[in-house]
Protein backbone atom coordinates (compact mmCIF):
# COMPACT_ATOMS: atom_id res chain seq x y z
CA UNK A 1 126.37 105.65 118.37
CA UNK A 2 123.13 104.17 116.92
CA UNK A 3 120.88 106.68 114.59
CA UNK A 4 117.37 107.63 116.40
CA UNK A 5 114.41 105.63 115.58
CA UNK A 6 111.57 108.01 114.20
CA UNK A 7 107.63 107.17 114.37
CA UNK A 8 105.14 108.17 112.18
CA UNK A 9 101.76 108.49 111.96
CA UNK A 10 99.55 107.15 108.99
CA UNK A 11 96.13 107.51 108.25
CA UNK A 12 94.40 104.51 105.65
CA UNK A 13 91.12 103.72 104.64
CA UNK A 14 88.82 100.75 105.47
CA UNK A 15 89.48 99.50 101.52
CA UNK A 16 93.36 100.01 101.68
CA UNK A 17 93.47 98.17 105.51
CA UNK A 18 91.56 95.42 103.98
CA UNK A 19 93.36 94.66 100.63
CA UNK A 20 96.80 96.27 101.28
CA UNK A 21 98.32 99.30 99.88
CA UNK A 22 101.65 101.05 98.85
CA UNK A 23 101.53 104.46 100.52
CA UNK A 24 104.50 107.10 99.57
CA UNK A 25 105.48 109.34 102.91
CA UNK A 26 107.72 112.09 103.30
CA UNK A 27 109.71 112.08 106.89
CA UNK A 28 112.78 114.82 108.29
CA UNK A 29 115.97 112.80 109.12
CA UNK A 30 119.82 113.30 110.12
CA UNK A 31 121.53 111.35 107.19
CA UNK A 32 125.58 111.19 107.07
CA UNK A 33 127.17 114.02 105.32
CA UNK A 34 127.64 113.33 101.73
CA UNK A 35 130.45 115.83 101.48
CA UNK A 36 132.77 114.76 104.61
CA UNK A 37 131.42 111.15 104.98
CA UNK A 38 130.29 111.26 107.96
CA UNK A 39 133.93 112.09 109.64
CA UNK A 40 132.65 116.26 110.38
CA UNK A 41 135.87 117.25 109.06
CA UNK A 42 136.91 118.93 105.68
CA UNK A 43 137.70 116.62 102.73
CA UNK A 44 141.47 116.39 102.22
CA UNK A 45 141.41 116.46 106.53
CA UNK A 46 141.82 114.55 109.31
CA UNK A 47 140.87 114.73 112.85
CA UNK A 48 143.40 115.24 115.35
CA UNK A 49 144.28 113.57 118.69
CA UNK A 50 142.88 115.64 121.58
CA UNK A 51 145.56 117.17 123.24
CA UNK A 52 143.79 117.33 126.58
CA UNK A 53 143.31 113.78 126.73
CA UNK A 54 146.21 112.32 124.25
CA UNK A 55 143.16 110.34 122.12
CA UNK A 56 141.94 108.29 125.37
CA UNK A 57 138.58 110.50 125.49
CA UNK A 58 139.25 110.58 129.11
CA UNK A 59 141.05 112.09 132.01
CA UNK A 60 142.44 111.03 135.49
CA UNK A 61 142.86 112.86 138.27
CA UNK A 62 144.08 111.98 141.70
CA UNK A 63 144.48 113.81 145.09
CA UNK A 64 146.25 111.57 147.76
CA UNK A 65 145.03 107.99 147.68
CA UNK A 66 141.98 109.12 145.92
CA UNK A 67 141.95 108.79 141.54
CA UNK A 68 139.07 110.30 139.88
CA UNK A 69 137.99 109.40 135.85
CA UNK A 70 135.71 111.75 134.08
CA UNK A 71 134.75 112.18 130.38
CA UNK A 72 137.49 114.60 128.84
CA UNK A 73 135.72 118.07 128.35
CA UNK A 74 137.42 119.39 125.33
CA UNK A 75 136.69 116.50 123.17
CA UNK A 76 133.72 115.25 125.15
CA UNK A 77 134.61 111.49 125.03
CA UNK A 78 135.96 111.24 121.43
CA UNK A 79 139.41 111.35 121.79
CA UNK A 80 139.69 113.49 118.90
CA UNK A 81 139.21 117.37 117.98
CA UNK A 82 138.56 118.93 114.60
CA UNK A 83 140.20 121.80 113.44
CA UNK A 84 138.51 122.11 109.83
CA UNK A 85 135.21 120.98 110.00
CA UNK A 86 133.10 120.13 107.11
CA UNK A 87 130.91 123.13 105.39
CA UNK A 88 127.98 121.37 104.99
CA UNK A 89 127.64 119.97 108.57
CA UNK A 90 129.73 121.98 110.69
CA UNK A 91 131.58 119.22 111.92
CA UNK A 92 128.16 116.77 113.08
CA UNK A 93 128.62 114.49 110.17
CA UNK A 94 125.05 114.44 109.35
CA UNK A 95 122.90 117.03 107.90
CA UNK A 96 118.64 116.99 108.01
CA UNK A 97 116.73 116.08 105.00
CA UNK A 98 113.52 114.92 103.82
CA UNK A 99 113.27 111.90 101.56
CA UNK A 100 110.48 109.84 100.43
CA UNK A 101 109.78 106.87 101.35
CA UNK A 102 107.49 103.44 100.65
CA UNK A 103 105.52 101.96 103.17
CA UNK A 104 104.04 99.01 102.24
CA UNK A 105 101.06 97.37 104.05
CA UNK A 106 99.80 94.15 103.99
CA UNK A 107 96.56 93.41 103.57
CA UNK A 108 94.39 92.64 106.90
CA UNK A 109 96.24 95.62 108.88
CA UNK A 110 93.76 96.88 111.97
CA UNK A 111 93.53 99.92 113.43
CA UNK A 112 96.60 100.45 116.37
CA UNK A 113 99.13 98.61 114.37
CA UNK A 114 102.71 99.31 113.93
CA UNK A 115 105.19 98.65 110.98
CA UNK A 116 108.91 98.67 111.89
CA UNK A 117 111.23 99.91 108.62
CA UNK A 118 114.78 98.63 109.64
CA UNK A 119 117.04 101.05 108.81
CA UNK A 120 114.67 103.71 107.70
CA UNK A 121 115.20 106.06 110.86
CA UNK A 122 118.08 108.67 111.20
CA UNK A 123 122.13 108.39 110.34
CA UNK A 124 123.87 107.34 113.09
CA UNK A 125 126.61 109.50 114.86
CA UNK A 126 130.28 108.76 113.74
CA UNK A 127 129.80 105.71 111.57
CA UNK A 128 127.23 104.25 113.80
CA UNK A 129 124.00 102.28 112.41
CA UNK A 130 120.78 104.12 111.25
CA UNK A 131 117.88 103.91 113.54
CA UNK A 132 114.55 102.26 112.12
CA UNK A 133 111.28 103.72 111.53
CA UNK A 134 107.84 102.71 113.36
CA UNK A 135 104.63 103.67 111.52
CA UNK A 136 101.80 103.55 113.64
CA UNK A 137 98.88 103.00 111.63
CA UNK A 138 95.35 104.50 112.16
CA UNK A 139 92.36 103.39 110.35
CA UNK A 140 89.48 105.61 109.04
CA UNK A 141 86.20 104.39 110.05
CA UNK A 142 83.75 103.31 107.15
CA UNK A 143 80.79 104.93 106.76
CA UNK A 144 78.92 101.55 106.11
CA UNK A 145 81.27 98.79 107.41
CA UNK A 146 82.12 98.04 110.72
CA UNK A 147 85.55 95.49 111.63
CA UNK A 148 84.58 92.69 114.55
CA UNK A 149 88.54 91.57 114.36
CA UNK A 150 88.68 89.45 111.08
CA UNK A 151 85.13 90.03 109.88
CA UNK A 152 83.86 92.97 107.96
CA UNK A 153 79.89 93.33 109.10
CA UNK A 154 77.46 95.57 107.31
CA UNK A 155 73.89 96.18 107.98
CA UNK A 156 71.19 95.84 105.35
CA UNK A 157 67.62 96.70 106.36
CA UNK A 158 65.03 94.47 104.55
CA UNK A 159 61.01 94.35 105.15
CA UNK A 160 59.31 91.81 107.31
CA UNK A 161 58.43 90.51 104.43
CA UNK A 162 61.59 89.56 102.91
CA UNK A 163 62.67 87.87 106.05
CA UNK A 164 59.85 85.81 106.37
CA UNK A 165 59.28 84.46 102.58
CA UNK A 166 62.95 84.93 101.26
CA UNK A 167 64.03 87.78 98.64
CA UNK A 168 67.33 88.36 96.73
CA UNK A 169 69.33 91.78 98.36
CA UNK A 170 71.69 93.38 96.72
CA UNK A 171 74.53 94.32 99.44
CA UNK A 172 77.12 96.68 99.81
CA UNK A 173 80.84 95.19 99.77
CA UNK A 174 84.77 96.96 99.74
CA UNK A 175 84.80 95.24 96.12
CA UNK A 176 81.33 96.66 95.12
CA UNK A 177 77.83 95.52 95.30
CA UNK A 178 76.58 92.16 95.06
CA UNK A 179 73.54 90.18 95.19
């Protein structure tokens, strides 16, 4: 079975949406069991063929002209049973930790916007592939700046003056000020 995809939630600033940024988060995720690898049982062990359902994961039953198939309910599907399972796991073959990881986003980003980290999301179950991880991003508004899709507008009050005979303004930018 695939892993889980996880989402998380990010918070970044007008500057980093703008220009990019390399953010560092911490997330909570199933990862296969270093010990057992992945397998739930104890090293040096192997899992045995259920004896319920002789390995086929399920089981047959028939009444007159009638035959019934059903998911085997000792082994619940997997055909096999463990008798030693793994310390560390308890026989799941993955265990929860929480790693770090690198989110990078590209410059331009707006507010609502999700980045997909293939493979980033949690172990899958019994050799399966690793889910990814979304990251929903959420902008914090700018005090001074305000985001019209592509264009970054801020308001400068001049005098009457100004506008009618022409002046030089020094303006606020995300770089600094200029005139």
């Amino acid at each position: 079975e695939p892993g889980a995809d996880l989402r998380y939630a990010l918070e970044i600033s007008s500057k980093e949406a703008a220009f990019g940024a390399e953010k560092e988060i911490k997330i909570s995720r199933y990862e296969t069991c270093s010990t057992c690898g992945g397998k739930g049982v104890k090293p040096g062990s192997q899992p045995q063929t259920c004896p319920s359902c002789q390995g086929t994961g399920y089981m047959n039953f028939s009444q007159g002209f009638f035959s019934v198939t059903r998911t085997c309910t000792r082994c619940q599907g997997k055909g096999t049973i463990i008798k030693d399972p793994c310390r560390d796991c308890r026989g799941a073959g993955r265990v929860r930790k929480t790693r770090r990881v690198k989110v990078k986003i590209p410059a331009g980003i707006d507010h609502g916007s999700h980045l997909r980290l293939g493979g980033e999301g949690e172990a899958g179950i019994r050799g399966g592939p690793p889910g990814d991880l979304y990251i929903a991003l959420h902008v914090k508004s700018h005090p001074i700046f305000k985001r019209e899709e592509n264009t970054v507008i801020c308001e400068v009050p001049i005098s009457f003056t100004h506008a009618a005979l022409g002046a030089e303004v020094k303006v606020p930018t995300l770089n600094g000020r200029v005139k």
